[in-house]
C-alpha atoms as a PDB file:
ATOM      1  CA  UNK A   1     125.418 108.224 107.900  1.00  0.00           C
ATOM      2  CA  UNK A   2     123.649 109.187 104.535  1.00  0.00           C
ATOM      3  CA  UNK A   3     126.007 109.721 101.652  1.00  0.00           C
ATOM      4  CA  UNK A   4     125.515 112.706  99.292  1.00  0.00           C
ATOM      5  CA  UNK A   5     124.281 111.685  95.987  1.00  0.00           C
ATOM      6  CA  UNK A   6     125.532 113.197  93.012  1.00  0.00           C
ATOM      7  CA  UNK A   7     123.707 115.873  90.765  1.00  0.00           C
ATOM      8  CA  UNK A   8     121.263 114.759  88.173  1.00  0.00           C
ATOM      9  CA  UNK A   9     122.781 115.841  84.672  1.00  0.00           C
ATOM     10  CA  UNK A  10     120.190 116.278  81.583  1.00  0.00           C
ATOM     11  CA  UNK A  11     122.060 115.512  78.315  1.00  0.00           C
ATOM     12  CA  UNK A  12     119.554 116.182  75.234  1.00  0.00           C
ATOM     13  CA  UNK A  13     120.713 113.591  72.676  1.00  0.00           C
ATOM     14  CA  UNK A  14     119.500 116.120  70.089  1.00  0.00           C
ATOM     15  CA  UNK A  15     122.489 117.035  67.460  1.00  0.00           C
ATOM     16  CA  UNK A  16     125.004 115.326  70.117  1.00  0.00           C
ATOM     17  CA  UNK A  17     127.086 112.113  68.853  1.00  0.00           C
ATOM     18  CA  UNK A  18     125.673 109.335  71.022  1.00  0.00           C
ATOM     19  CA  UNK A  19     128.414 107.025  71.215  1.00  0.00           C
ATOM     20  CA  UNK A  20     131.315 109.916  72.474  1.00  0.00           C
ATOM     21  CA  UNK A  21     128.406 111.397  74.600  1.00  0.00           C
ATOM     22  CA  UNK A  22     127.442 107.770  76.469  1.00  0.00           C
ATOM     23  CA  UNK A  23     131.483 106.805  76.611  1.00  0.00           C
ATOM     24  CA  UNK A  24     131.754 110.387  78.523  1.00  0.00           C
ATOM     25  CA  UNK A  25     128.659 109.761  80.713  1.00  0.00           C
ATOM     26  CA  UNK A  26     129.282 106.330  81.124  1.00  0.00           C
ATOM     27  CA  UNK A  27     132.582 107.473  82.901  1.00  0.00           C
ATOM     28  CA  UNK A  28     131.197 110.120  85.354  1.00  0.00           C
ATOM     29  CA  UNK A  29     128.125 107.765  86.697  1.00  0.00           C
ATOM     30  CA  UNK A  30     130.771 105.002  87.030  1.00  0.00           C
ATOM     31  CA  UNK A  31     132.597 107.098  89.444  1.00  0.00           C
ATOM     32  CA  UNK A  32     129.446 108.198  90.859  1.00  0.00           C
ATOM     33  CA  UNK A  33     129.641 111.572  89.596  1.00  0.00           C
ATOM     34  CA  UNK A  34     126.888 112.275  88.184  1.00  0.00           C
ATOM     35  CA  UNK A  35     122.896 111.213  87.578  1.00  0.00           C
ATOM     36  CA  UNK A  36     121.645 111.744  84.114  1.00  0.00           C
ATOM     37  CA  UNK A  37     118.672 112.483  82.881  1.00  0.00           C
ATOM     38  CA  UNK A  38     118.498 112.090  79.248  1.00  0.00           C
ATOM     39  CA  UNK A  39     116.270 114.086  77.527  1.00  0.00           C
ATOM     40  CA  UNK A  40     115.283 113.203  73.409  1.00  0.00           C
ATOM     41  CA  UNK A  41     113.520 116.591  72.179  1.00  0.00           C
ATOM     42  CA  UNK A  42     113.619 118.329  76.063  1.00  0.00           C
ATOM     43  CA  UNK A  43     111.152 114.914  76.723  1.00  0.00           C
ATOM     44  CA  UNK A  44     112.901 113.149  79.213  1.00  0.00           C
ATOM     45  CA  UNK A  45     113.421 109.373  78.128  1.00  0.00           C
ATOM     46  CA  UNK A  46     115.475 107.731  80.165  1.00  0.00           C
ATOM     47  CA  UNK A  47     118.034 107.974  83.341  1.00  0.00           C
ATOM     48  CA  UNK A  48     121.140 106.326  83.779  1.00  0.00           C
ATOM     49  CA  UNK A  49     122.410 105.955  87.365  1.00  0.00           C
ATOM     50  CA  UNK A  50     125.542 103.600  88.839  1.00  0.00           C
ATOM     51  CA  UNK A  51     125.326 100.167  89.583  1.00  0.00           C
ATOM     52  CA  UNK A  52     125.626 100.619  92.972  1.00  0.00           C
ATOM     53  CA  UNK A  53     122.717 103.464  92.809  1.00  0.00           C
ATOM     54  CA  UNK A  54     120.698 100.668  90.711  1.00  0.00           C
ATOM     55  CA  UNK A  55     121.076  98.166  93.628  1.00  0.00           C
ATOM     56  CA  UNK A  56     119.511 100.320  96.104  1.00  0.00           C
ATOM     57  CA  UNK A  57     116.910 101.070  93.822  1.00  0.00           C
ATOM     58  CA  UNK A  58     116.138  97.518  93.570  1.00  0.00           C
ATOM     59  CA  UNK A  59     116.044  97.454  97.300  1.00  0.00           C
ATOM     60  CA  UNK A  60     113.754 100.189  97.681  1.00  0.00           C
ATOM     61  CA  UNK A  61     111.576  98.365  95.011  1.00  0.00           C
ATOM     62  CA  UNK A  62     111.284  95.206  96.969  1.00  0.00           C
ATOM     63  CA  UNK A  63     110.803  97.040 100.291  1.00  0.00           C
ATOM     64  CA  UNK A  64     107.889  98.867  98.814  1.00  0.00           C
ATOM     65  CA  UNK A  65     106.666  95.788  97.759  1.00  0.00           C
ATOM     66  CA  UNK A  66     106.313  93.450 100.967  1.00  0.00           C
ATOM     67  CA  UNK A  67     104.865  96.509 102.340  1.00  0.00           C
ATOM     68  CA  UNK A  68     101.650  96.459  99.919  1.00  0.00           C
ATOM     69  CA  UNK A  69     101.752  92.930  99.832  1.00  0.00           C
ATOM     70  CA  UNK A  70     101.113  93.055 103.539  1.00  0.00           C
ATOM     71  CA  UNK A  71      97.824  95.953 102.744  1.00  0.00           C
ATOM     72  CA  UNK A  72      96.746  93.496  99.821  1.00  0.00           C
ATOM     73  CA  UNK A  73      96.384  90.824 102.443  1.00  0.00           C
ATOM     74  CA  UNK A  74      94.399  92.987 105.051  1.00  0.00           C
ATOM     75  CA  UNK A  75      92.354  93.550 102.269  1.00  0.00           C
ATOM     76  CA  UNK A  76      91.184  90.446 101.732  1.00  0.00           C
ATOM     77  CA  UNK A  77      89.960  89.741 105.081  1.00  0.00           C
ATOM     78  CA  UNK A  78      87.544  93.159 104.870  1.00  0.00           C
ATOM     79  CA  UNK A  79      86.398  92.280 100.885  1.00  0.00           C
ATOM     80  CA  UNK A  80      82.971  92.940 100.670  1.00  0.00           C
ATOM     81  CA  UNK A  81      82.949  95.813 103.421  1.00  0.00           C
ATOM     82  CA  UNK A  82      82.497  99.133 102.620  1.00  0.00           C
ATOM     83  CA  UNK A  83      85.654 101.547 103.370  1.00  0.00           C
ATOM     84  CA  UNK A  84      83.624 104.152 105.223  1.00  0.00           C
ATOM     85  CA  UNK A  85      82.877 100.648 107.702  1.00  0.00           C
ATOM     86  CA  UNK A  86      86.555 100.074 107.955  1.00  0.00           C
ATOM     87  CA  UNK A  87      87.457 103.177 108.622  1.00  0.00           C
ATOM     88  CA  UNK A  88      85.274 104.062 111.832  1.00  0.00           C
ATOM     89  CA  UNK A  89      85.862 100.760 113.257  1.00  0.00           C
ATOM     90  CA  UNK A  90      89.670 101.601 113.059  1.00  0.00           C
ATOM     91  CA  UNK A  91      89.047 105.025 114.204  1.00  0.00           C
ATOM     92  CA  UNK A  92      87.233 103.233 117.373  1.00  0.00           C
ATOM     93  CA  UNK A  93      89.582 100.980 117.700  1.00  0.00           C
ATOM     94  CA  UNK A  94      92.857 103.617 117.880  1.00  0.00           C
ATOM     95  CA  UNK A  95      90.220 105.719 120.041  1.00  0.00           C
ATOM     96  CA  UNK A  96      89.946 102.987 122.131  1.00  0.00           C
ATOM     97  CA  UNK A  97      94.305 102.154 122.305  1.00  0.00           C
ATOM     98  CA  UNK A  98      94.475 105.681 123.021  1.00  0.00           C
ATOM     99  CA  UNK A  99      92.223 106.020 126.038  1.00  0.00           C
ATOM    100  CA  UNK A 100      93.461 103.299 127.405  1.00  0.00           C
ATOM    101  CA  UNK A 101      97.546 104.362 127.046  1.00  0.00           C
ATOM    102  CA  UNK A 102      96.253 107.636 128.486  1.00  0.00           C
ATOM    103  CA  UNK A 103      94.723 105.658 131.255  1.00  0.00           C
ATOM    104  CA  UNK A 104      97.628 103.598 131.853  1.00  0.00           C
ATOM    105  CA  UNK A 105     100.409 106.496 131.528  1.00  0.00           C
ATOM    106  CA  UNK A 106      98.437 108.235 134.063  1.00  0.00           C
ATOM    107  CA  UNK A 107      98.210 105.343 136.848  1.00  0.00           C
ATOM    108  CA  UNK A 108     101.925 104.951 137.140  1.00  0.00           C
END
């Protein structure tokens, strides 16, 4: 079951006192409360998020990663061959898986 996240908050640090600002913010992300989004002239500069929110984050980082590392290794087997190559041969190939799925859903 997904849990709700909490709103994104945009705190301009423009004319604000930094330190009681961050001690306020630092309490509402802590109890997962809030996202914020701070902004330095309405240009957003940085985010602060909960630890916990951070973690998964990381996660997600090093799930995206093994997942182009394995396209980065496909790569290398086809350097040298055009794109346009690869992709008809793949289209062949999934035209090919297809047919014979069809085939075999058929039969039974």
């Amino acid at each position: 079951m997904r849990t709700a996240h909490p709103p994104t908050q945009v705190i301009d640090l423009d004319g604000e006192s930094p330190e009681s600002t961050l001690a306020h913010v630092v309490k509402q992300v802590s109890r997962s409360e809030a996202r914020i989004l701070v902004e330095l002239q309405g240009v957003p500069v940085a985010a602060i998020i909960s630890a916990a929110e951070l973690r998964r984050f990381s996660a997600f980082d090093r799930e995206q990663d093994e997942q182009f590392s394995v396209i980065d290794r496909v790569r290398t087997v086809f350097v040298g061959i055009p794109d346009d190559e690869i992709e008809a041969e793949t289209d062949r190939i999934l035209a090919r898986i297809r047919a014979s799925t069809h085939t075999t859903d058929s039969d039974g």
